[in-house]
Protein backbone atom coordinates (compact mmCIF):
# COMPACT_ATOMS: atom_id res chain seq x y z
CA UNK A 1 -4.72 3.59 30.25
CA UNK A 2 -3.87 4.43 26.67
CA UNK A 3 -6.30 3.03 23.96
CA UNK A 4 -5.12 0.00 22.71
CA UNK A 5 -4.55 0.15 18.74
CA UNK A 6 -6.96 -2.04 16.52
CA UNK A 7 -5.39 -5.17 15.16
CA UNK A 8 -5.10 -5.08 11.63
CA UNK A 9 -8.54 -6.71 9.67
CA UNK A 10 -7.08 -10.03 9.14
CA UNK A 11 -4.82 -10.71 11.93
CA UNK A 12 -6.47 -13.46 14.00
CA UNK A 13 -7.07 -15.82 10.65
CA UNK A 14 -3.38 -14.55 10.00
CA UNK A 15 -1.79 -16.47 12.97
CA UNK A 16 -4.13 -19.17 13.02
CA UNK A 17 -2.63 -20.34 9.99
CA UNK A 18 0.73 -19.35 10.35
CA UNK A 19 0.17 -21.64 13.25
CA UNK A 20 -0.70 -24.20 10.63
CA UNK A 21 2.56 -24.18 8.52
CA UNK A 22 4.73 -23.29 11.72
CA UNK A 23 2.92 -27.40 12.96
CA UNK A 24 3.04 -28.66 9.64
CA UNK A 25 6.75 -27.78 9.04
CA UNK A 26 7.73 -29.08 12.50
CA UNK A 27 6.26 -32.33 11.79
CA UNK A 28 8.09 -32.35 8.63
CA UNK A 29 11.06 -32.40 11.01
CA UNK A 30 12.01 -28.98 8.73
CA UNK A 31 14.01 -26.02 10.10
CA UNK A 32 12.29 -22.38 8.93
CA UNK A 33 15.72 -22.30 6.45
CA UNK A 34 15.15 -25.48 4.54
CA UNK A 35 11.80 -24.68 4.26
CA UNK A 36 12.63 -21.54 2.61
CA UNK A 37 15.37 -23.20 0.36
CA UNK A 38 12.73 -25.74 -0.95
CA UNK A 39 10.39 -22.78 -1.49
CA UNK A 40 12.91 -20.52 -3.41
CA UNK A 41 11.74 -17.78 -0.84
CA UNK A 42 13.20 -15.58 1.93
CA UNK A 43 13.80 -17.04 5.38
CA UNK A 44 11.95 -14.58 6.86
CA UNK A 45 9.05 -14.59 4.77
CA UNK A 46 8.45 -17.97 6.19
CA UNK A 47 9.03 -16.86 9.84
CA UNK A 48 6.89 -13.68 9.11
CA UNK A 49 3.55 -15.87 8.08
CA UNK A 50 4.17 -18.59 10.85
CA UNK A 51 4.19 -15.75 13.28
CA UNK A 52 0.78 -14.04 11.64
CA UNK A 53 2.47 -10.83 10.25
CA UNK A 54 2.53 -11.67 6.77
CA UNK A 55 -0.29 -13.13 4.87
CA UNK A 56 0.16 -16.54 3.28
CA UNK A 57 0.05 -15.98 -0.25
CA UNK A 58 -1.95 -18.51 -2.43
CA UNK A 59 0.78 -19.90 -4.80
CA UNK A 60 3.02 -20.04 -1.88
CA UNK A 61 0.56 -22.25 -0.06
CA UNK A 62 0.01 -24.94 -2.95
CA UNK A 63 3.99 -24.83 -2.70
CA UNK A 64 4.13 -25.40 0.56
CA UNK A 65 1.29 -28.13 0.73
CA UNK A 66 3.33 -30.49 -2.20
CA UNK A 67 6.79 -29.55 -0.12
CA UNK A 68 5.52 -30.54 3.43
CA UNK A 69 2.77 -33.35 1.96
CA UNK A 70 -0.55 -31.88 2.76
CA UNK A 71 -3.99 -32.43 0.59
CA UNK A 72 -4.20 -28.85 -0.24
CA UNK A 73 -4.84 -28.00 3.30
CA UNK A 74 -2.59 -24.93 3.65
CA UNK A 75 -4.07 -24.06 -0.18
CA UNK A 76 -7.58 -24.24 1.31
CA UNK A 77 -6.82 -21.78 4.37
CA UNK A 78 -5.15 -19.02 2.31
CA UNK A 79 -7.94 -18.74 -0.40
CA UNK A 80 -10.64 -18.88 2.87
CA UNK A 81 -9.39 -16.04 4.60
CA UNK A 82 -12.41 -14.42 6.02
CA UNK A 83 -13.62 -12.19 3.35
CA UNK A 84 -15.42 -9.67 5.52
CA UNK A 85 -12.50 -8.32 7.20
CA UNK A 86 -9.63 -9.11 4.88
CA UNK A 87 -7.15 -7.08 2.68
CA UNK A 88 -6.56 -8.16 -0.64
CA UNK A 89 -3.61 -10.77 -0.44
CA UNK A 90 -1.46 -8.77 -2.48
CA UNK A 91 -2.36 -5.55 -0.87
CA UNK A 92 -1.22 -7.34 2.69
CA UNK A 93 2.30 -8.44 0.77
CA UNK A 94 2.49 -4.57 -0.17
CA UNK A 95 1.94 -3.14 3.27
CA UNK A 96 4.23 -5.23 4.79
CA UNK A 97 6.89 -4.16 2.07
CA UNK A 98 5.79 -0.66 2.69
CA UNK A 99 6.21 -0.34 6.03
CA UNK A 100 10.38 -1.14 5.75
CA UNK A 101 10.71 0.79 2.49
CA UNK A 102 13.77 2.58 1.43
CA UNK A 103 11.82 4.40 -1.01
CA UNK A 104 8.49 5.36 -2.29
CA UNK A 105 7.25 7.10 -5.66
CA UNK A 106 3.58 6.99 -5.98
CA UNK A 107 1.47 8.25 -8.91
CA UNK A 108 -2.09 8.77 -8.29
CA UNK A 109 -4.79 10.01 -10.44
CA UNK A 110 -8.00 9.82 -8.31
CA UNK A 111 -7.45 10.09 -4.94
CA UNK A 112 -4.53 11.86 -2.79
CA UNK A 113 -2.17 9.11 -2.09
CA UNK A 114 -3.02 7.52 1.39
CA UNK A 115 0.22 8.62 2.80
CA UNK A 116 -0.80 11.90 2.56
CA UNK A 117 -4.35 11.90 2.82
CA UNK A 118 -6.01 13.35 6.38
CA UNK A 119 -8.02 10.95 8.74
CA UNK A 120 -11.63 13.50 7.68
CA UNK A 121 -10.46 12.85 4.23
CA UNK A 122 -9.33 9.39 4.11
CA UNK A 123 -12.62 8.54 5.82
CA UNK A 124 -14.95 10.40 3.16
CA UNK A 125 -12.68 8.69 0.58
CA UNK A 126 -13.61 4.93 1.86
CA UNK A 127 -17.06 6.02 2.26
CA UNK A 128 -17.35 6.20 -0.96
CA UNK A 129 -17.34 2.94 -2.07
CA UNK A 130 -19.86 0.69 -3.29
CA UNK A 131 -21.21 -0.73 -2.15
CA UNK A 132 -21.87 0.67 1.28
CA UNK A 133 -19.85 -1.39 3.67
CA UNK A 134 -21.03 0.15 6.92
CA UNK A 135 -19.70 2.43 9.77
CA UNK A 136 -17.79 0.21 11.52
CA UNK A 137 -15.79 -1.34 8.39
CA UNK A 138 -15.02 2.27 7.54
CA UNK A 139 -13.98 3.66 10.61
CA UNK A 140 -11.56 0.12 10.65
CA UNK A 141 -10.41 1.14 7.55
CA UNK A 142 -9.37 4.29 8.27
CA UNK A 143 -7.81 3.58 11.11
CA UNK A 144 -5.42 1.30 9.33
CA UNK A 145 -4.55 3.80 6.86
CA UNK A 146 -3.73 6.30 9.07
CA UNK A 147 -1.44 4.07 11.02
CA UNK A 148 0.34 3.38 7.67
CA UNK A 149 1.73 6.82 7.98
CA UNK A 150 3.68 5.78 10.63
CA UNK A 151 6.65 5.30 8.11
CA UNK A 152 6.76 9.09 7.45
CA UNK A 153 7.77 9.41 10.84
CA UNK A 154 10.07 7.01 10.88
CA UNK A 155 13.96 8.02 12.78
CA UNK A 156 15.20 7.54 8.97
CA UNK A 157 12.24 7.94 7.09
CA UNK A 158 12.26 6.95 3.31
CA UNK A 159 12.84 8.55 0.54
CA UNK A 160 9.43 9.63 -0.58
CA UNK A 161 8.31 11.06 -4.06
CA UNK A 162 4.05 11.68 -5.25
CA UNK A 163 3.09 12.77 -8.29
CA UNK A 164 -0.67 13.42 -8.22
CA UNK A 165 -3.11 14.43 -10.88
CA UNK A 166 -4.56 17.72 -10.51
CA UNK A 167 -7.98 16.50 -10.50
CA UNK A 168 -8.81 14.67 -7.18
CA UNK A 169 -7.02 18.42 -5.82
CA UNK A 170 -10.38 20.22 -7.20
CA UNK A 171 -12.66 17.53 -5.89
CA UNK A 172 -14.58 18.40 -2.68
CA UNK A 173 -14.87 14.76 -1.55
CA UNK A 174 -16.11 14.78 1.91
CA UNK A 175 -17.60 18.97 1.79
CA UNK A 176 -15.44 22.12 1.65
CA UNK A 177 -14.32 21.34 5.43
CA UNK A 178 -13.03 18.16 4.95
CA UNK A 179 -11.26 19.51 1.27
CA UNK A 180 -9.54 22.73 2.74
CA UNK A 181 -8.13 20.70 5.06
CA UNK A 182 -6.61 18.08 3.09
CA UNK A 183 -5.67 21.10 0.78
CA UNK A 184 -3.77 22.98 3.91
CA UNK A 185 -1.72 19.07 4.77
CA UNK A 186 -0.63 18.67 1.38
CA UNK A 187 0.60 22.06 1.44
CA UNK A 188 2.50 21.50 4.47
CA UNK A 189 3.86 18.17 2.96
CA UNK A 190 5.09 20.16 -0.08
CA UNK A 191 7.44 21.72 2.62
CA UNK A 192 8.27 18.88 4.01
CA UNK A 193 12.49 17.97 3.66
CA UNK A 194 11.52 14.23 3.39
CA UNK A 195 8.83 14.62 1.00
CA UNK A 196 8.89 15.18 -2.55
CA UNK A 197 5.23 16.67 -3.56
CA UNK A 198 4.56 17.29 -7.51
CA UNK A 199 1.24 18.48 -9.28
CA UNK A 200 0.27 17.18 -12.94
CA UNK A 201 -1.73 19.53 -14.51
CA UNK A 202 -5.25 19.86 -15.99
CA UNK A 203 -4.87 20.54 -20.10
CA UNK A 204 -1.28 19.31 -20.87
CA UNK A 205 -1.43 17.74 -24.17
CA UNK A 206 0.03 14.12 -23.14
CA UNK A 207 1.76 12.36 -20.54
CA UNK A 208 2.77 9.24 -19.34
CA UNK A 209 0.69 7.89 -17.11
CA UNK A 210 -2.51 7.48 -19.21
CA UNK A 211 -2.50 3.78 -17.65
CA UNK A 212 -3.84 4.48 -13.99
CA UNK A 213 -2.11 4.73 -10.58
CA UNK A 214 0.88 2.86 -9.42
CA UNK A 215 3.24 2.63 -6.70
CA UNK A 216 7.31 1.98 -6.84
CA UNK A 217 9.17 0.74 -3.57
CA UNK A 218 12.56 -0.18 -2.96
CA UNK A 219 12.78 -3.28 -0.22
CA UNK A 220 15.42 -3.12 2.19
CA UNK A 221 17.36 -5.47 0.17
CA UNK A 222 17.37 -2.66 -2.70
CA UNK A 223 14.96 -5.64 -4.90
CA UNK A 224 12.74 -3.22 -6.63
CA UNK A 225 9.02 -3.86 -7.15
CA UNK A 226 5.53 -2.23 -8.10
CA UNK A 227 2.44 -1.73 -7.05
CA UNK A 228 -1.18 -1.15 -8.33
CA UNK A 229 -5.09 -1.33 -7.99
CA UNK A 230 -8.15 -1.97 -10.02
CA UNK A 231 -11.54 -1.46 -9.33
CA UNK A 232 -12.05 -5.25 -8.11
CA UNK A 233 -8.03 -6.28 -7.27
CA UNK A 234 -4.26 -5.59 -6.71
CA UNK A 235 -1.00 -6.73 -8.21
CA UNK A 236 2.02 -6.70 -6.50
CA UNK A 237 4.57 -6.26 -9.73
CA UNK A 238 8.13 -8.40 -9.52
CA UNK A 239 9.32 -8.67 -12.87
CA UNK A 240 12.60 -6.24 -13.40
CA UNK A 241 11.36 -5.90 -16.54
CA UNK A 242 7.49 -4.66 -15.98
CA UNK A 243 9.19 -3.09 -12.81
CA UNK A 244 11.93 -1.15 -15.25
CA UNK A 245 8.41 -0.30 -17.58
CA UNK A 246 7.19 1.48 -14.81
CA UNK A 247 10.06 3.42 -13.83
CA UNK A 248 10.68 5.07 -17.44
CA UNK A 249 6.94 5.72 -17.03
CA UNK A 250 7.69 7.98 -13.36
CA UNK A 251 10.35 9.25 -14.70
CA UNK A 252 8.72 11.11 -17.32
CA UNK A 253 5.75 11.95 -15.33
CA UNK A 254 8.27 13.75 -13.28
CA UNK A 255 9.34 16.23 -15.96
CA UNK A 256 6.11 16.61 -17.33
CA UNK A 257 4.59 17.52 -13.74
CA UNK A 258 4.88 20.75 -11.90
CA UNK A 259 8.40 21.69 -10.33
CA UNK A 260 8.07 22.10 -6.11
CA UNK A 261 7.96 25.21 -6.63
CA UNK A 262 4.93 25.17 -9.02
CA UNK A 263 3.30 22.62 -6.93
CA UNK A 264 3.29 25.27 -3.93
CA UNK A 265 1.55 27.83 -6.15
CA UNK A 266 -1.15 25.60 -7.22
CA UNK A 267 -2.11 24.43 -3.63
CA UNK A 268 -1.66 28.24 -2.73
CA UNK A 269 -4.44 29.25 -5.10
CA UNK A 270 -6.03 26.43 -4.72
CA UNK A 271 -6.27 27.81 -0.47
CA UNK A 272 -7.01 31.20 -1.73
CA UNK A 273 -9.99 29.75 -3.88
CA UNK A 274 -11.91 27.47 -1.59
């Protein structure tokens, strides 16, 4: 009997309150569509968080507690989601968007992006943090990033661009094993007809993404939104105008980075020196 896969961290608290709205709605004597007009949201966002597989976001809670007349109720079960298992709210939103994606470009600057990151060296990566959240958390963890990289797989997979700073490339994180073979994936990725793998260099004199990591996705719909992390959060960008910032901002990146071609090299000697 295959294994079965690991629910993702949050899932049970997910459905137990989708189950809320999904009650509170029908005793509203409101259809999932005029719920979603009153909301100024998707249809299927609100059939996706009655059904558990999208997180309820705060904000759309409080709106959904004055729509539906509840005392804050649905308000009180987003912001209580259990802590010790649960991604970031806006983190959640991003997976979900990630997972449908028509397109990916992802800058990173201190880490290999977790699309392309190896289960040894996504697993040294989380066990870095502080503070130390245990074995089990970690190995939880990883497991969910891995799976992410389902989408690379995908029949139509998207389009998929990474810049990456050349930095976290000359780290060792996780011992020389665990680095040559991250270095030997990303060189395979390089090759890769799907995947679009670029190197910013050590010593350039400026570039454009001074700022920190980010991530830009194209939804299904072709909306266009951002994505990015701080040391204690996430924000899930969807302002065409911050959204537009960010774009100018990969698009120089991408001539100031290494062509594929250079990119290849570097890992090569990169191999050759480890």
């Amino acid at each position: 009997m295959p294994p079965r896969k690991r629910p993702r961290p949050n899932e049970t608290a997910m459905k137990m309150v989708g189950a809320l709205v999904a009650a509170a709605r029908a005793a509203k004597g409101m259809t999932q569509r005029v719920l979603a007009e009153a909301l100024h949201i998707d249809v299927e966002t609100v059939a996706s968080i009655e059904q558990g597989r999208r997180v309820l976001m705060p904000n759309v809670a409080e709106k959904m507690d004055r729509v539906l007349g509840l005392p804050g109720l649905l308000a009180v079960a987003a912001n209580r989601m259990p802590e010790v298992d649960m991604i970031p709210a806006w983190a959640e939103e991003y997976m979900e968007r990630e997972r449908e994606a028509l397109a990916l470009s992802w800058y990173d600057t201190l880490t290999v992006p977790g699309l392309l990151q190896t289960e040894n060296y996504a697993r040294a990566v989380l066990g870095c943090r502080v503070p130390f959240v245990g074995e089990e958390k970690i190995e939880r963890q990883t497991a969910h990033r891995i799976q992410r990289q389902e989408i690379l797989t995908r029949p139509v997979p998207p389009t998929l661009s990474f810049i990456v700073w050349e930095a976290p490339l000359r780290d060792r994180i996780g011992g020389i094993e665990v680095y040559r073979e991250q270095l030997r994936h990303l060189r395979a990725c390089a090759d890769h007809p799907t995947i679009s793998l670029q190197v910013l260099p050590l010593g350039i004199t400026s570039h454009a993404g001074l700022d920190g990591s980010f991530t830009l996705l194209e939804t299904p719909e072709f909306q266009h939104l951002a994505y990015s992390e701080t040391q204690r959060g996430s924000f899930l960008v969807r302002d065409p105008n911050e959204v537009s910032i960010l774009s100018q901002k990969y698009a120089m990146l991408r001539s100031q980075a290494l062509n594929f071609a250079e990119t290849k090299d570097l890992l090569d000697r990169l191999l050759g020196e480890s």
